[in-house]
C-alpha atoms as a PDB file:
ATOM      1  CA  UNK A   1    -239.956  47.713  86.161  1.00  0.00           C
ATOM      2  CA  UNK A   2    -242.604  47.256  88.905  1.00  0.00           C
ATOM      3  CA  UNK A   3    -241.281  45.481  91.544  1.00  0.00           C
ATOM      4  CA  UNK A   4    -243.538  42.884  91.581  1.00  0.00           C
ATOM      5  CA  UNK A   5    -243.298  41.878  88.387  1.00  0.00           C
ATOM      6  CA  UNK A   6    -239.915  41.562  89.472  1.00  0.00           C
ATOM      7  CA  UNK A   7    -240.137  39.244  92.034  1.00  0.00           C
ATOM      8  CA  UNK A   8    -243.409  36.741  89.856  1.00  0.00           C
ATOM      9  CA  UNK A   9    -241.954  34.297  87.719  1.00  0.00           C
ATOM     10  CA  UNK A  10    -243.924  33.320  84.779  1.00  0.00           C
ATOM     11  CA  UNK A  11    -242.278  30.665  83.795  1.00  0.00           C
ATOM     12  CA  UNK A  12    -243.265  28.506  86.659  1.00  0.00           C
ATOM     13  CA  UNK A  13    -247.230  27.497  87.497  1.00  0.00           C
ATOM     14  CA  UNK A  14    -248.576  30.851  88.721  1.00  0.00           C
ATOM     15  CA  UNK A  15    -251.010  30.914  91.758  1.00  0.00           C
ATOM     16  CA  UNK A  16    -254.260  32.736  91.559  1.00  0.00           C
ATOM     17  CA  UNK A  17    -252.777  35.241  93.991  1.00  0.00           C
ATOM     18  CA  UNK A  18    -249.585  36.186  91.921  1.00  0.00           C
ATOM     19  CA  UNK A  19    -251.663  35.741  88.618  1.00  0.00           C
ATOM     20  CA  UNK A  20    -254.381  38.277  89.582  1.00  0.00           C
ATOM     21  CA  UNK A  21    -251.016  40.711  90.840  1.00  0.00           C
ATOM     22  CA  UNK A  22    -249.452  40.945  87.684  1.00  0.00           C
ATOM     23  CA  UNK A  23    -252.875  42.657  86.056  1.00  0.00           C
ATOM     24  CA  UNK A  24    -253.465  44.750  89.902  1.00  0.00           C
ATOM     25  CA  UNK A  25    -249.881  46.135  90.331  1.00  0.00           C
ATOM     26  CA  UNK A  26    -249.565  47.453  86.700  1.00  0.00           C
ATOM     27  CA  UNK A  27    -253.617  48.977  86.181  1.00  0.00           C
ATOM     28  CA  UNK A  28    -256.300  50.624  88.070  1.00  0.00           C
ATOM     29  CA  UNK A  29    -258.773  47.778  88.089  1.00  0.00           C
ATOM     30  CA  UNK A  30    -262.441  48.202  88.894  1.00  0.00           C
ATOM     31  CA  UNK A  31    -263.654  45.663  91.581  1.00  0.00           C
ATOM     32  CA  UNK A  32    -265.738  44.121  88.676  1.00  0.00           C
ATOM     33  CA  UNK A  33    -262.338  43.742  86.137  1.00  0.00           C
ATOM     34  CA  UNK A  34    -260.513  41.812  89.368  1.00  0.00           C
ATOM     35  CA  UNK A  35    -263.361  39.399  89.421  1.00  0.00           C
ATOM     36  CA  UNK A  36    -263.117  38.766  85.737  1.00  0.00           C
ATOM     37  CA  UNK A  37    -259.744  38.109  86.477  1.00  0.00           C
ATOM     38  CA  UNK A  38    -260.376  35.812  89.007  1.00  0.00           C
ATOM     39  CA  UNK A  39    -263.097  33.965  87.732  1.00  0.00           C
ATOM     40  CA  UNK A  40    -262.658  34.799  83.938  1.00  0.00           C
ATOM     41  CA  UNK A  41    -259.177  34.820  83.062  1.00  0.00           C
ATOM     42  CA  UNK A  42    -257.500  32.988  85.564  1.00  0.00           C
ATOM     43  CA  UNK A  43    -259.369  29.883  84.990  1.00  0.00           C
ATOM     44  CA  UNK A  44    -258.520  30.512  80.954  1.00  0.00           C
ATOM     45  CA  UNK A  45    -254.608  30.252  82.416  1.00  0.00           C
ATOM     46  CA  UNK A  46    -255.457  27.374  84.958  1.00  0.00           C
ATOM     47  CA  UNK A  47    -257.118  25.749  81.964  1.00  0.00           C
ATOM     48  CA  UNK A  48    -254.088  26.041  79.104  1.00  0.00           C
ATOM     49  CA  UNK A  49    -251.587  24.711  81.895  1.00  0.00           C
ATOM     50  CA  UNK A  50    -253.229  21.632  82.590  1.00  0.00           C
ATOM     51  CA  UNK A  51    -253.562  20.783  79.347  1.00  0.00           C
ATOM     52  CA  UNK A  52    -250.095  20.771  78.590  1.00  0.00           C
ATOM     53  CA  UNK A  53    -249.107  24.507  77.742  1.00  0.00           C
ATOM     54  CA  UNK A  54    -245.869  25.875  79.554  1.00  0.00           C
ATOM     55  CA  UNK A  55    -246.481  28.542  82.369  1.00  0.00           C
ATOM     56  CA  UNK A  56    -245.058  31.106  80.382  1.00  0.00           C
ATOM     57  CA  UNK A  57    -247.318  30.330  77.151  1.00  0.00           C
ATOM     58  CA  UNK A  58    -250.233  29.804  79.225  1.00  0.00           C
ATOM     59  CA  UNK A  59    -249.383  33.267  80.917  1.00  0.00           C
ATOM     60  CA  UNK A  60    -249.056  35.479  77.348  1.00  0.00           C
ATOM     61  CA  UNK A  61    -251.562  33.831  75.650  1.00  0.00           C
ATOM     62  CA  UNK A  62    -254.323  34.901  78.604  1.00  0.00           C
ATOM     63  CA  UNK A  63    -252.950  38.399  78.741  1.00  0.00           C
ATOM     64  CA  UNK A  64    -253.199  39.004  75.257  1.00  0.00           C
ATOM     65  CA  UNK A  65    -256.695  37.504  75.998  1.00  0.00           C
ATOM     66  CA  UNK A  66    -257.556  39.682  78.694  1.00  0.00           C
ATOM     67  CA  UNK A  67    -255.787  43.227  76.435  1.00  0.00           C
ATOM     68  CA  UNK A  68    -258.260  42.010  73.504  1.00  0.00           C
ATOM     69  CA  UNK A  69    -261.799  42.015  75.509  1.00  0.00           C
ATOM     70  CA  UNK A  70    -260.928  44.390  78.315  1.00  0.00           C
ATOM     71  CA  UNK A  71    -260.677  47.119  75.701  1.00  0.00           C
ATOM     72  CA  UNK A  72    -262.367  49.423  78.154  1.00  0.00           C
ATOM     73  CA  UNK A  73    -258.988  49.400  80.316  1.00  0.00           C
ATOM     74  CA  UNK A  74    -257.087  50.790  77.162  1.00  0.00           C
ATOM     75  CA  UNK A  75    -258.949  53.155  77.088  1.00  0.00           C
ATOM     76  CA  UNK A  76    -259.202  54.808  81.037  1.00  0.00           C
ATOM     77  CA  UNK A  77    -255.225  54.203  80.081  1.00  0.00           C
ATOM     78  CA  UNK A  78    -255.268  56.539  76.759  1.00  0.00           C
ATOM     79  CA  UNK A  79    -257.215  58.832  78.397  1.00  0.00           C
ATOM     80  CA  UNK A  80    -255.066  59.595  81.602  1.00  0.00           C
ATOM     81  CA  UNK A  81    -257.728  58.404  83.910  1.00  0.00           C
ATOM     82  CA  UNK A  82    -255.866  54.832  84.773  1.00  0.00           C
END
């Protein structure tokens, strides 16, 4: 396992920092896919946890977000160029 996913624990309130580090230290991220992730998706987690949803829940249910739209990323993945 990646050592920072290691060391990021989802179950507490994640910062925007470790948030954006658990997308950057697992995929090859264009500059324009960390913004979204900084302005798109990371307010979508910020969002869910103040309105009551547990870290962890608020975590998996923006991933699975992010996996659905960024479809482009599964792809540079399936085709070796991650």
């Amino acid at each position: 396992m990646n050592e920072t996913l290691k060391k990021i624990d989802v179950k507490k309130p994640l910062s925007k920092e470790n948030f954006r580090s658990l997308f950057t230290s697992q995929l090859f991220l264009t500059d324009e896919e960390v913004d979204k992730i900084n302005n798109v998706y990371f307010p979508t987690y910020s969002t869910f946890y103040a309105n009551g949803v547990k870290p962890e829940q608020a975590w998996l249910a923006t991933r699975n977000l992010f996996i659905s739209q960024e479809t482009q990323i599964g792809e540079r993945i399936k085709n070796g160029s991650s």
